[in-house]
Protein backbone atom coordinates (compact mmCIF):
# COMPACT_ATOMS: atom_id res chain seq x y z
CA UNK A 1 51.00 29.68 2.05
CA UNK A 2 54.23 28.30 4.02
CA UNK A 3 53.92 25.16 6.45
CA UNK A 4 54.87 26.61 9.98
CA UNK A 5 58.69 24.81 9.52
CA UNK A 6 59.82 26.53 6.19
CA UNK A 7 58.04 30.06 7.78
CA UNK A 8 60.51 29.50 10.85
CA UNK A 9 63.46 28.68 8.64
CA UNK A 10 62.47 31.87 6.61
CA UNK A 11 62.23 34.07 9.61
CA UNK A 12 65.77 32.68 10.65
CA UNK A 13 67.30 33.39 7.41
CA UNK A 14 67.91 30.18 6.60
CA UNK A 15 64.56 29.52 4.22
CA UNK A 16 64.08 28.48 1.04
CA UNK A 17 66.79 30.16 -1.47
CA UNK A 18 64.43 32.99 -3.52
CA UNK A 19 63.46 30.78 -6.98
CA UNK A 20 65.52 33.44 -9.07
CA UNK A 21 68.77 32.59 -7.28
CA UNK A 22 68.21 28.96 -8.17
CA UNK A 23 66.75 28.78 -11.47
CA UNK A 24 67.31 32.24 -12.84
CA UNK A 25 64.96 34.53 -12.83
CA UNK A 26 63.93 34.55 -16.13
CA UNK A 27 62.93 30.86 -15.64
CA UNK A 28 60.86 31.27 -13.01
CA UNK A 29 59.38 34.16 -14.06
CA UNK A 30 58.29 32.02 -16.71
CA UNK A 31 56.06 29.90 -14.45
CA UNK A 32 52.41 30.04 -14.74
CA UNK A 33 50.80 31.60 -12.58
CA UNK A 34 48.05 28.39 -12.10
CA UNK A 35 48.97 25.13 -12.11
CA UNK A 36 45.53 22.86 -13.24
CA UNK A 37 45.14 19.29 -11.09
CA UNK A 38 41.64 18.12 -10.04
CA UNK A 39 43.23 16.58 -6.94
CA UNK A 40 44.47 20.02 -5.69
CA UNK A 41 42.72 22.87 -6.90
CA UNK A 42 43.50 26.00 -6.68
CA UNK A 43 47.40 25.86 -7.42
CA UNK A 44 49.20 29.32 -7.22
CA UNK A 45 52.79 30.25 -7.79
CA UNK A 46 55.15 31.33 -5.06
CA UNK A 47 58.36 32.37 -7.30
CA UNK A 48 59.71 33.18 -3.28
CA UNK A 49 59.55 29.28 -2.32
CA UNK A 50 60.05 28.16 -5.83
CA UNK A 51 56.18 26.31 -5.80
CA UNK A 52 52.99 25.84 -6.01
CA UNK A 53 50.57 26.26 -3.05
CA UNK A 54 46.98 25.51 -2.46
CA UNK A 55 44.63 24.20 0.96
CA UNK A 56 43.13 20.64 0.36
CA UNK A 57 41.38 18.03 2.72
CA UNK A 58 43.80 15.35 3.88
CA UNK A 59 41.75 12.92 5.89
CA UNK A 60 39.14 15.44 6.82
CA UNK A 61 41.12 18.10 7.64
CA UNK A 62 41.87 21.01 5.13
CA UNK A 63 45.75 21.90 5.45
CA UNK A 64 48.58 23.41 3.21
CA UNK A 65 50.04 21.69 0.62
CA UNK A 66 52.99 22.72 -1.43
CA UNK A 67 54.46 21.12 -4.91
CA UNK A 68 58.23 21.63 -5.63
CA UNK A 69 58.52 23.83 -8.43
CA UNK A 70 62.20 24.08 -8.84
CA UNK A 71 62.92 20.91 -10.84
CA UNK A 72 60.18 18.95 -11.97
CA UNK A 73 56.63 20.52 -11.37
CA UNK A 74 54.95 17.71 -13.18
CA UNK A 75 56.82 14.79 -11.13
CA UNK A 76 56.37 16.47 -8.13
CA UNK A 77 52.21 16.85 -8.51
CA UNK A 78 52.61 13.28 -9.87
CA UNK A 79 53.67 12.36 -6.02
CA UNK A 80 51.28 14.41 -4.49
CA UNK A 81 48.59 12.95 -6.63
CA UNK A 82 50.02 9.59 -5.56
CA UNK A 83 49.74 10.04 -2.08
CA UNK A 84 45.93 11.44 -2.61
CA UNK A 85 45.28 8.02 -3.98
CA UNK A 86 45.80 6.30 -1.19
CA UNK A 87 45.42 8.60 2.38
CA UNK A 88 44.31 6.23 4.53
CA UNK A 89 47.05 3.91 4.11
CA UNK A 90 49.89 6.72 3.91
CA UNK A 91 48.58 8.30 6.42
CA UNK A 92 48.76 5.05 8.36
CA UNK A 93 52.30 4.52 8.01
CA UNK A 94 53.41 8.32 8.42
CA UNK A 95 52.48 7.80 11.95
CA UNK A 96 53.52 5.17 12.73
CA UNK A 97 57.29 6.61 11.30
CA UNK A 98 56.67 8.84 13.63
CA UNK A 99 55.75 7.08 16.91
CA UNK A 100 59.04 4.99 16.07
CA UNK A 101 61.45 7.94 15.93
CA UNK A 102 59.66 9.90 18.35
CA UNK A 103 57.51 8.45 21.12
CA UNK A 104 60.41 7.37 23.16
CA UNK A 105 61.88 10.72 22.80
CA UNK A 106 58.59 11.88 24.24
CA UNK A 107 58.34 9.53 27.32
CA UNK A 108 61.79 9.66 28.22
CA UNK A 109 62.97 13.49 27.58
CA UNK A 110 60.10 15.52 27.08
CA UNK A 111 56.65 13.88 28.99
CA UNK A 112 55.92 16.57 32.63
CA UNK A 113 55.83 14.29 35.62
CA UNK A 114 52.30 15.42 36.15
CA UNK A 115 51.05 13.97 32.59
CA UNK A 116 51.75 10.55 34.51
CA UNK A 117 52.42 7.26 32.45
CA UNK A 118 53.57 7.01 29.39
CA UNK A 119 51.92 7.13 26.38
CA UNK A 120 50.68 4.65 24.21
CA UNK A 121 51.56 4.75 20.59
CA UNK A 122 47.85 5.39 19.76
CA UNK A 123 47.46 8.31 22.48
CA UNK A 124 50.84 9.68 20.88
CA UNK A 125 49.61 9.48 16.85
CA UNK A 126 46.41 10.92 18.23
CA UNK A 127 48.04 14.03 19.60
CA UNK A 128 49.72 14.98 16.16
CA UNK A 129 47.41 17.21 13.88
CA UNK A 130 48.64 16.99 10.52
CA UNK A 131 49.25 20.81 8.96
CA UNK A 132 50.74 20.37 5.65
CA UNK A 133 52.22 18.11 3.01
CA UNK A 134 55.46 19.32 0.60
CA UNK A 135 55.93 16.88 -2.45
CA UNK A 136 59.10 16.68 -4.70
CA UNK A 137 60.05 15.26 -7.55
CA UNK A 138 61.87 11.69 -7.35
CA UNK A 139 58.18 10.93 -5.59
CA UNK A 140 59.98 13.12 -2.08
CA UNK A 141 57.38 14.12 0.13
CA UNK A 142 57.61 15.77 3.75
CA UNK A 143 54.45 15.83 5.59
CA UNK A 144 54.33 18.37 8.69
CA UNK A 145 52.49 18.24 12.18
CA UNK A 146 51.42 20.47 15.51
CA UNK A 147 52.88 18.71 18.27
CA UNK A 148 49.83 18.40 20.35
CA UNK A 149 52.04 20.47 23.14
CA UNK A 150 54.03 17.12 23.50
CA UNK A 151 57.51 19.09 21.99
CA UNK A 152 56.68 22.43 23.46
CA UNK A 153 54.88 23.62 20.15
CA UNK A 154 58.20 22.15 17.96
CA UNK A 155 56.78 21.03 14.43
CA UNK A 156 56.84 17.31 13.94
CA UNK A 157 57.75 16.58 10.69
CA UNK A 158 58.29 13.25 8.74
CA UNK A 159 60.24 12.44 5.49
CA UNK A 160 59.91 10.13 2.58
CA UNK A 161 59.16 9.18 -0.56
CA UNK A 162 56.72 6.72 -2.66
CA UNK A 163 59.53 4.48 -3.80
CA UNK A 164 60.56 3.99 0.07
CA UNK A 165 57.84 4.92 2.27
CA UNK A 166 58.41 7.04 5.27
CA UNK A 167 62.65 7.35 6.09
CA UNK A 168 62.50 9.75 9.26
CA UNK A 169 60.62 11.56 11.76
CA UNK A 170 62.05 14.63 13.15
CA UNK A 171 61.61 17.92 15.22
CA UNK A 172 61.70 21.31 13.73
CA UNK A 173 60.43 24.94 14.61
């Protein structure tokens, strides 16, 4: 499973480096091909992205989510883990990383005269569908959105990490 962003880089070439030009191939062929965690169940290998993918409920709504394998598989299921812990409030403060970098953007660039006024911060969060979540290790995690046809189908994605919370919201795809 690949969030819509790394499938787009992928189809331009410019994906993920194949795990057996990073590690070595021997390394990553070493990988099992499950990776156990009650939080995410279901863990397969993908020696191509260099992780772990599975589908999971985040919030109520079942979407991808993919674990770093490249460095260290263990601290990067310890973030995702972390952010299971706590949804609401991450999920909370994701968007609202988002409507900072972005809903200006929107009203000002990208909003059709025929929408008409502006939108509120709450009418833009409520437009983004969340899609899937990619966590590192170092407690990195990138946590992807469908537009709600507010960036012409672009993917809205947002960086971050535990120790720092949500850095930056960007466009992609």
């Amino acid at each position: 499973m690949r969030n819509p962003f790394v499938a787009w880089l992928a189809r331009l070439g410019l994906g993920p480096v194949p795990a057996a030009n990073r590690a070595g191939a021997a390394e990553a062929a070493d990988w099992p091909e499950h990776l156990a965690s009650e939080v995410l169940p279901g863990l397969r290998v993908d020696r191509q992205l260099g992780s772990y993918e599975t589908r999971a409920h985040w919030q109520g709504v079942e979407i991808d989510v993919s674990i770093d394998a490249d460095e260290d598989v263990a601290a990067a299921l310890h973030t995702a883990h972390q952010l299971w812990a706590d949804q609401g409030s991450w999920q909370a403060r994701i968007l609202a990383r988002a409507v900072a970098d972005l809903l200006l953007t929107y009203n000002e660039s990208w909003q059709d005269e025929e929408d008409g006024a502006d939108l509120t911060a709450d009418a833009f969060a409520a437009r983004l569908t969340i899609e899937s979540i990619s966590a590192g290790a170092d407690g990195e995690f990138t946590f992807y959105f469908a537009d709600g046809d507010m960036f012409s189908g672009h993917t809205v994605f947002v960086r971050g990490s535990l120790q720092d919370g949500p850095r930056k919201a960007n466009l992609g795809g």
